[in-house]
N, C-alpha and C. Protein backbone atom coordinates (compact mmCIF):
# COMPACT_ATOMS: atom_id res chain seq x y z
N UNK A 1 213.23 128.69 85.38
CA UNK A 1 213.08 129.20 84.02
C UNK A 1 211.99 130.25 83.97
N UNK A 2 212.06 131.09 83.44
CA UNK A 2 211.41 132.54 83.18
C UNK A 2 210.26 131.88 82.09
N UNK A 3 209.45 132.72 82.71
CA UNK A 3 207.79 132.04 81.42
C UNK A 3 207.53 133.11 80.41
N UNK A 4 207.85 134.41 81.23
CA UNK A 4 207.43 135.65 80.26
C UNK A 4 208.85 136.35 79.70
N UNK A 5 209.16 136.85 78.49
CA UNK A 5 210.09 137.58 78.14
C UNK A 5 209.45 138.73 77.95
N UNK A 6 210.50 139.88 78.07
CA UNK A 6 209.61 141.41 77.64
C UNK A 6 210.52 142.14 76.94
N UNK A 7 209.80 142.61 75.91
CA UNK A 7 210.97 143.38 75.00
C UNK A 7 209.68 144.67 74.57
N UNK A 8 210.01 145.06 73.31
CA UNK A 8 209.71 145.97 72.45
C UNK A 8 209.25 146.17 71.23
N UNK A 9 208.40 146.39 70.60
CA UNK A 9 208.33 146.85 69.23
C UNK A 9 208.44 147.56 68.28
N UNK A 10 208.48 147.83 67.45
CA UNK A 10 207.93 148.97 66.72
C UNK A 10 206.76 149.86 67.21
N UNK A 11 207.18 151.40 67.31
CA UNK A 11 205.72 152.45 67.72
C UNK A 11 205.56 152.23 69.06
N UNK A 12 206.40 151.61 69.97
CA UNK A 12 206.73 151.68 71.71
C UNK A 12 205.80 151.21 72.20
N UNK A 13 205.29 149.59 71.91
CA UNK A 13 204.54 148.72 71.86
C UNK A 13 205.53 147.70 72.81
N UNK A 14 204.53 147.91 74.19
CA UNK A 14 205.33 146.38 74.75
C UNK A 14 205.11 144.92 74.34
N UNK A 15 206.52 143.91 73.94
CA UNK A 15 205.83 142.96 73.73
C UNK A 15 206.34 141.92 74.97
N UNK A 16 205.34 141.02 74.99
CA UNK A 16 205.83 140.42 75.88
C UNK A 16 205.44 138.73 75.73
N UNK A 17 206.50 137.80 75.48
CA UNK A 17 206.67 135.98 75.13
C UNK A 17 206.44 135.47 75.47
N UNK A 18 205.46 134.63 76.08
CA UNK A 18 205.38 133.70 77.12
C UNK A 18 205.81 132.20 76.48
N UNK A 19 206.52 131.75 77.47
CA UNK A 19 207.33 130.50 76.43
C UNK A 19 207.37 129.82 77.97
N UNK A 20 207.60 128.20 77.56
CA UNK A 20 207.51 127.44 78.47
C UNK A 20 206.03 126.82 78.95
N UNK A 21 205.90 126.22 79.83
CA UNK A 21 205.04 125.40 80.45
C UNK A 21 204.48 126.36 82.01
N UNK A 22 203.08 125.89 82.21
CA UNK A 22 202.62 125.66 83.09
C UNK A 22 201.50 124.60 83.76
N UNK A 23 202.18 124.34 84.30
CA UNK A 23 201.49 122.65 84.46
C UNK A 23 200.88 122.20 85.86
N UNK A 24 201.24 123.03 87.16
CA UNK A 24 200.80 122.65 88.50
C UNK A 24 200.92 123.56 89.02
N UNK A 25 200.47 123.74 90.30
CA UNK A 25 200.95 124.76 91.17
C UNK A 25 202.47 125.17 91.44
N UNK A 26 203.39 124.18 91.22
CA UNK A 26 204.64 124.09 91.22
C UNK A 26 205.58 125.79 90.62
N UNK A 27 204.61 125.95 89.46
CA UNK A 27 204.94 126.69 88.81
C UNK A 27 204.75 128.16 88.99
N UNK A 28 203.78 128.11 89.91
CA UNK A 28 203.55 129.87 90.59
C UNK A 28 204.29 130.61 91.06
N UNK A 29 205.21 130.24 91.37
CA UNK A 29 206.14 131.20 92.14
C UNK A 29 207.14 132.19 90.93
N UNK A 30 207.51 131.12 89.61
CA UNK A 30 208.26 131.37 88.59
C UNK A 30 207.01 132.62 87.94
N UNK A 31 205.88 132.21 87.89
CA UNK A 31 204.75 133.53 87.45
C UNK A 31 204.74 134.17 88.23
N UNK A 32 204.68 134.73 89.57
CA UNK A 32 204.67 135.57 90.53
C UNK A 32 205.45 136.52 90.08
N UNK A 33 206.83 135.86 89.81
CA UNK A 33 208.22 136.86 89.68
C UNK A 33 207.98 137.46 88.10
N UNK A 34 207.88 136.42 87.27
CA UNK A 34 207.31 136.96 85.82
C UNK A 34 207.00 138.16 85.80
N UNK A 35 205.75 137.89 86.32
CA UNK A 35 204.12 139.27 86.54
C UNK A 35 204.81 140.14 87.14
N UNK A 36 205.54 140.07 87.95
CA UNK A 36 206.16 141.20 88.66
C UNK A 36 207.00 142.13 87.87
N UNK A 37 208.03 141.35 86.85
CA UNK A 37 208.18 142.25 86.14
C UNK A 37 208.05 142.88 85.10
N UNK A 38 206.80 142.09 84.90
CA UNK A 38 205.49 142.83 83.36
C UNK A 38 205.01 144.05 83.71
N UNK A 39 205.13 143.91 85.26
CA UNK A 39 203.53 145.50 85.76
C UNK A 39 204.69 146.33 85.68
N UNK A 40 205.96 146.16 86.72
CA UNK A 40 207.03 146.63 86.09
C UNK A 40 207.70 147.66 84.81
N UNK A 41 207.50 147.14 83.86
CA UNK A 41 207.61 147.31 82.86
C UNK A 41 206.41 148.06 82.18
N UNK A 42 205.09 147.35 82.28
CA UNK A 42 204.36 147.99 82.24
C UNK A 42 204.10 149.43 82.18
N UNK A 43 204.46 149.62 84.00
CA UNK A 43 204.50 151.20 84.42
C UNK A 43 205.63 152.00 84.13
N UNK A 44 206.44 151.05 83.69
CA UNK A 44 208.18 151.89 83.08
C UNK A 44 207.39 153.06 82.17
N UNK A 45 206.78 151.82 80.88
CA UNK A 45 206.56 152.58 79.80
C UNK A 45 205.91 153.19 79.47
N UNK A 46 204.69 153.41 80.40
CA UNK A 46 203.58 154.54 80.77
C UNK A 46 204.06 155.60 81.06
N UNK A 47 204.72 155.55 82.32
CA UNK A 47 205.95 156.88 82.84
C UNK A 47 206.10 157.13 81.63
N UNK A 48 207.02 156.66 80.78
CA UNK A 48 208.39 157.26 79.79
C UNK A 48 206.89 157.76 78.52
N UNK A 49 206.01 157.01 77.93
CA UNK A 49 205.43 157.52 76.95
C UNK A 49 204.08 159.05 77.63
N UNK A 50 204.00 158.55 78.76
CA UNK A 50 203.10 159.80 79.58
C UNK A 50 201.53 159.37 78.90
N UNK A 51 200.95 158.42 78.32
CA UNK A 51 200.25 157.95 77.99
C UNK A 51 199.91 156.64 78.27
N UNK A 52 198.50 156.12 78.02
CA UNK A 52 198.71 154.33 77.81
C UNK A 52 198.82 153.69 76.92
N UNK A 53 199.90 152.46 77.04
CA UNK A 53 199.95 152.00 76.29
C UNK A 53 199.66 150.85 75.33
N UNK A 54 200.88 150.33 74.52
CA UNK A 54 199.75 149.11 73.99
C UNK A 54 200.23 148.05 74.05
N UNK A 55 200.09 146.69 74.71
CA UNK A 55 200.97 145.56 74.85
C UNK A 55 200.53 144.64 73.52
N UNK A 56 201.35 143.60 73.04
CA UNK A 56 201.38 142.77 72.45
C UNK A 56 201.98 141.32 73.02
N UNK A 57 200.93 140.46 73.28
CA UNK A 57 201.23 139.05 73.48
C UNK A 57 201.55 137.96 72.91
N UNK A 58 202.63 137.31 72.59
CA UNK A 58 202.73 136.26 71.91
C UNK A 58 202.62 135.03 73.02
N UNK A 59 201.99 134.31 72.91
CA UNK A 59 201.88 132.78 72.94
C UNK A 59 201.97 131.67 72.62
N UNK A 60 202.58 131.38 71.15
CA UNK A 60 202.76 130.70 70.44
C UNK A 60 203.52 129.42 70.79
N UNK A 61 204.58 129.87 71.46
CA UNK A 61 205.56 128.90 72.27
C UNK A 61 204.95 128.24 73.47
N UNK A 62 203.39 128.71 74.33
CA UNK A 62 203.68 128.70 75.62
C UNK A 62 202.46 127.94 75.94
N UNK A 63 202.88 126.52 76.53
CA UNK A 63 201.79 125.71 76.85
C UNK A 63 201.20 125.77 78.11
N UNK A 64 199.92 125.36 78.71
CA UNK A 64 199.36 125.56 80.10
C UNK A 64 198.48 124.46 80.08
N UNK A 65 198.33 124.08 81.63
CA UNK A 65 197.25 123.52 82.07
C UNK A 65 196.56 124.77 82.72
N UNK A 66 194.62 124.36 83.30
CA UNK A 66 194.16 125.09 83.65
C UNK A 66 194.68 125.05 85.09
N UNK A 67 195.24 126.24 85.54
CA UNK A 67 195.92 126.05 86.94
C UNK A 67 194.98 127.12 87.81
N UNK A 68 194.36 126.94 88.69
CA UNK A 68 193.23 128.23 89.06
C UNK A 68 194.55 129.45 89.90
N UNK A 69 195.46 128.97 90.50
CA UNK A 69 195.83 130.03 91.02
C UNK A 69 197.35 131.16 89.63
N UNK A 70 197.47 129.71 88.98
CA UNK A 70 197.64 131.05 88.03
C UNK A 70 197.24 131.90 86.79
N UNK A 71 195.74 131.68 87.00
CA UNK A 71 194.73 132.26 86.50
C UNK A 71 194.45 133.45 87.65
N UNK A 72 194.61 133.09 88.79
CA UNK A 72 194.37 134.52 89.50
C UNK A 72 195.46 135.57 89.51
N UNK A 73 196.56 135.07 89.50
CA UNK A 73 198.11 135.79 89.23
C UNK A 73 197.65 136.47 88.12
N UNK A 74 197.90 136.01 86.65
CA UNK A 74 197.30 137.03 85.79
C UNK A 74 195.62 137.45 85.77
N UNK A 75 195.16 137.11 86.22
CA UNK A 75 193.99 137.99 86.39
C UNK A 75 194.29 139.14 87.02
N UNK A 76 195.13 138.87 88.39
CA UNK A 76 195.62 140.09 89.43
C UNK A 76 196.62 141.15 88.36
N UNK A 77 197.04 140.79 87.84
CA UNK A 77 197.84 141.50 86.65
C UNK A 77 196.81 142.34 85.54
N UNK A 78 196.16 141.66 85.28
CA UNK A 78 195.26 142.39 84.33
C UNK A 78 194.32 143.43 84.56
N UNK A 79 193.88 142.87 85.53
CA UNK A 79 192.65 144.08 86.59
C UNK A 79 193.65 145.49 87.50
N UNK A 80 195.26 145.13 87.55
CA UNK A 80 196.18 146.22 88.11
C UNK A 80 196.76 147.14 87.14
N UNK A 81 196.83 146.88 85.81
CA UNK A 81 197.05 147.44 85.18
C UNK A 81 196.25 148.37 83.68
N UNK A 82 195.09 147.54 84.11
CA UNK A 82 193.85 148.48 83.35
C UNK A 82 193.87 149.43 82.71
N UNK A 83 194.08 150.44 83.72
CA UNK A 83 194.27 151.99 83.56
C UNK A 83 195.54 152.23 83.05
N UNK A 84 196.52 151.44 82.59
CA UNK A 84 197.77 152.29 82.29
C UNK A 84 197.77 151.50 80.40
N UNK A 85 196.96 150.49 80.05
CA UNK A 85 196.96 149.80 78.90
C UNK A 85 195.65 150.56 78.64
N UNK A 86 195.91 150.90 76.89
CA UNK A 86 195.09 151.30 75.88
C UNK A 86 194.33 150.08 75.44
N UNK A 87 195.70 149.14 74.95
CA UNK A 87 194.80 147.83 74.09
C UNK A 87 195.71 146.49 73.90
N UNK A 88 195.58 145.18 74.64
CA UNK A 88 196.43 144.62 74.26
C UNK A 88 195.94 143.06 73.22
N UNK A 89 196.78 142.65 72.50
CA UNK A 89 196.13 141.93 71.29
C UNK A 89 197.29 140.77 71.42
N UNK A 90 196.67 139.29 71.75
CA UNK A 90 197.16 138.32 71.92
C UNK A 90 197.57 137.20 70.65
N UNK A 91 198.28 137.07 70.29
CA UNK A 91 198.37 135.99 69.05
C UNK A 91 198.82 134.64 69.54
N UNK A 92 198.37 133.73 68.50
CA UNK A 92 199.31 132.48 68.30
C UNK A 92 198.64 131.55 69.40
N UNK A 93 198.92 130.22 70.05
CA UNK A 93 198.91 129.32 71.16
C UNK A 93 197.40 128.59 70.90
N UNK A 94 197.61 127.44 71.27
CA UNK A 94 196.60 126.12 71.71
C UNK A 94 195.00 126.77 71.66
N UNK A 95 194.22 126.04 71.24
CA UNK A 95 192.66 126.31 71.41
C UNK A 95 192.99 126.26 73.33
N UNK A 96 193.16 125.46 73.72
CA UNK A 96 193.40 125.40 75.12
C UNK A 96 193.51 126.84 76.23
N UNK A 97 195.37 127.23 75.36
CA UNK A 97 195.37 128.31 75.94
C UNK A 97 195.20 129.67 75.56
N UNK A 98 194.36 129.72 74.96
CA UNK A 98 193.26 130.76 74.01
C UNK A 98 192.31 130.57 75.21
N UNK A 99 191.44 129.77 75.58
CA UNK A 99 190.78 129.37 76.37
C UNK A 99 190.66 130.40 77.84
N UNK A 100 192.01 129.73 78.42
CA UNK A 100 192.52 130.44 79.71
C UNK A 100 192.67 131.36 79.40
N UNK A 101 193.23 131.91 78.42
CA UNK A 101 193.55 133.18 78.10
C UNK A 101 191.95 134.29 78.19
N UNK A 102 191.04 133.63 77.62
CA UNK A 102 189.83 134.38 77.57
C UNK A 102 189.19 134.02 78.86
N UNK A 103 189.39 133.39 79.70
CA UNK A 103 188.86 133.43 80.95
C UNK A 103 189.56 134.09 81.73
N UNK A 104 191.14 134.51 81.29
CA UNK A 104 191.04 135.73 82.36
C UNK A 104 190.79 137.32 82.05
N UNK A 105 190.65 137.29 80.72
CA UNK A 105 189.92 138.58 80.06
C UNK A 105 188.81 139.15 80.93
N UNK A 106 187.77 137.79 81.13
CA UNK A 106 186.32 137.59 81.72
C UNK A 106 186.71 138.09 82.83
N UNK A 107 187.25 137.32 83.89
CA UNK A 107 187.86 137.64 85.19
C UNK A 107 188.23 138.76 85.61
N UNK A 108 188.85 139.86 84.75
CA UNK A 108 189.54 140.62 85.04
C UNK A 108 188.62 142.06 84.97
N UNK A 109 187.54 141.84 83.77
CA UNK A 109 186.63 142.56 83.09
C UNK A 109 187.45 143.83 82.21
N UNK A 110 188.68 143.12 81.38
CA UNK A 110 189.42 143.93 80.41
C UNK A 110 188.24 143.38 79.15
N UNK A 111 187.63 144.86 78.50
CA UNK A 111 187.10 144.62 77.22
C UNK A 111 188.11 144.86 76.16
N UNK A 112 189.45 145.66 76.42
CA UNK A 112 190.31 145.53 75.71
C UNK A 112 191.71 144.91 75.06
N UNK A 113 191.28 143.83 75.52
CA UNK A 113 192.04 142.49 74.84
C UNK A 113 191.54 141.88 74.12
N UNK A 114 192.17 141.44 72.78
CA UNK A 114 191.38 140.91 71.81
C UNK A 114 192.42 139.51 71.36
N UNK A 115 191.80 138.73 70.98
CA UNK A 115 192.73 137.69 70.39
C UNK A 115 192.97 137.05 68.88
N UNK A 116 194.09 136.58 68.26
CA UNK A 116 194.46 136.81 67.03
C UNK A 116 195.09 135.57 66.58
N UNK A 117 194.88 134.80 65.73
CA UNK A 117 195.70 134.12 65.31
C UNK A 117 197.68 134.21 65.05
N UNK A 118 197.58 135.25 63.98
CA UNK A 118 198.89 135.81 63.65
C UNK A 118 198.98 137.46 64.35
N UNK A 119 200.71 137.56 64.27
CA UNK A 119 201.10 138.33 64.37
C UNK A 119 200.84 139.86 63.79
N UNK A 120 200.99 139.93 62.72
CA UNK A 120 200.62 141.00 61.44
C UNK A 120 198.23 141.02 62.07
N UNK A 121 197.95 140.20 62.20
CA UNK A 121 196.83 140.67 62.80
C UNK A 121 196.39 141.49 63.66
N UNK A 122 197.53 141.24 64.72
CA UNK A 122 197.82 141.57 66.00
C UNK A 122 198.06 142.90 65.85
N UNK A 123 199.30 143.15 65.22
CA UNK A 123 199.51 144.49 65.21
C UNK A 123 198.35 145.05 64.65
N UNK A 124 197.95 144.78 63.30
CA UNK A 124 197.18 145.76 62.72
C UNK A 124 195.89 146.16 63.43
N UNK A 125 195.47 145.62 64.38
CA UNK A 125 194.49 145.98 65.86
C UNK A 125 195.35 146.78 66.45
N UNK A 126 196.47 146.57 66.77
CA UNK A 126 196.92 147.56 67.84
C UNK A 126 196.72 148.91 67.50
N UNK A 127 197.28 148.98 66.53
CA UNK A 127 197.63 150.29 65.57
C UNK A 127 196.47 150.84 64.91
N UNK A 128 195.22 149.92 65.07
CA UNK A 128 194.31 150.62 64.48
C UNK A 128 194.01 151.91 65.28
């Protein structure tokens, strides 16, 4: 089962779902492939806009344990794609995985991720 979905927004805003579980190491390999095709995508839409851009994260659906190696997977994701993201703004999910989520912010040393309760928050950071 796929953890991350990736689509689109409004104003050529990647968004991208994370839905499902992560619970053991078991589960790294299914993030490996994920991440792979976030940076993917990522760099699609850099190419095509000739600028950087702006991702949007939902989490709302997507539960975790603290798993250290796939905290380094997206860390390795976050610190590779730096330079091609303007600003990305996380909504929704668990005090928990808010948590992980801000430890791989730390990890990665992205100052431009911010995190949000709702959606309509989210954007209105992006777009600021």
């Amino acid at each position: 089962m796929e953890n991350i979905n990736v689509s689109s927004e409004k104003g050529g805003i990647l968004l991208l779902t994370f839905v499902g579980e992560i619970n053991d190491t078991t589960d790294i390999n299914v993030l490996r492939s994920d991440v792979n095709t976030v940076s993917t995508a990522i760099k699609n839409l850099h190419k095509e806009q000739s600028k950087k851009i702006k991702v949007l994260i939902d989490i709302v659906s997507f539960k975790a344990q603290y798993v250290s190696e796939a905290v380094d997977v997206l860390v390795e994701l976050a610190r590779g794609d730096k330079e091609l993201v303007e600003k990305t703004a996380v909504f929704g999910g668990s005090d928990k995985v808010r948590i992980i989520g801000e430890t791989i912010v730390v990890l990665s040393s992205r100052t431009n991720i911010k995190f949000f309760e709702t959606k309509p928050e989210a954007l209105s950071w992006l777009n600021s």
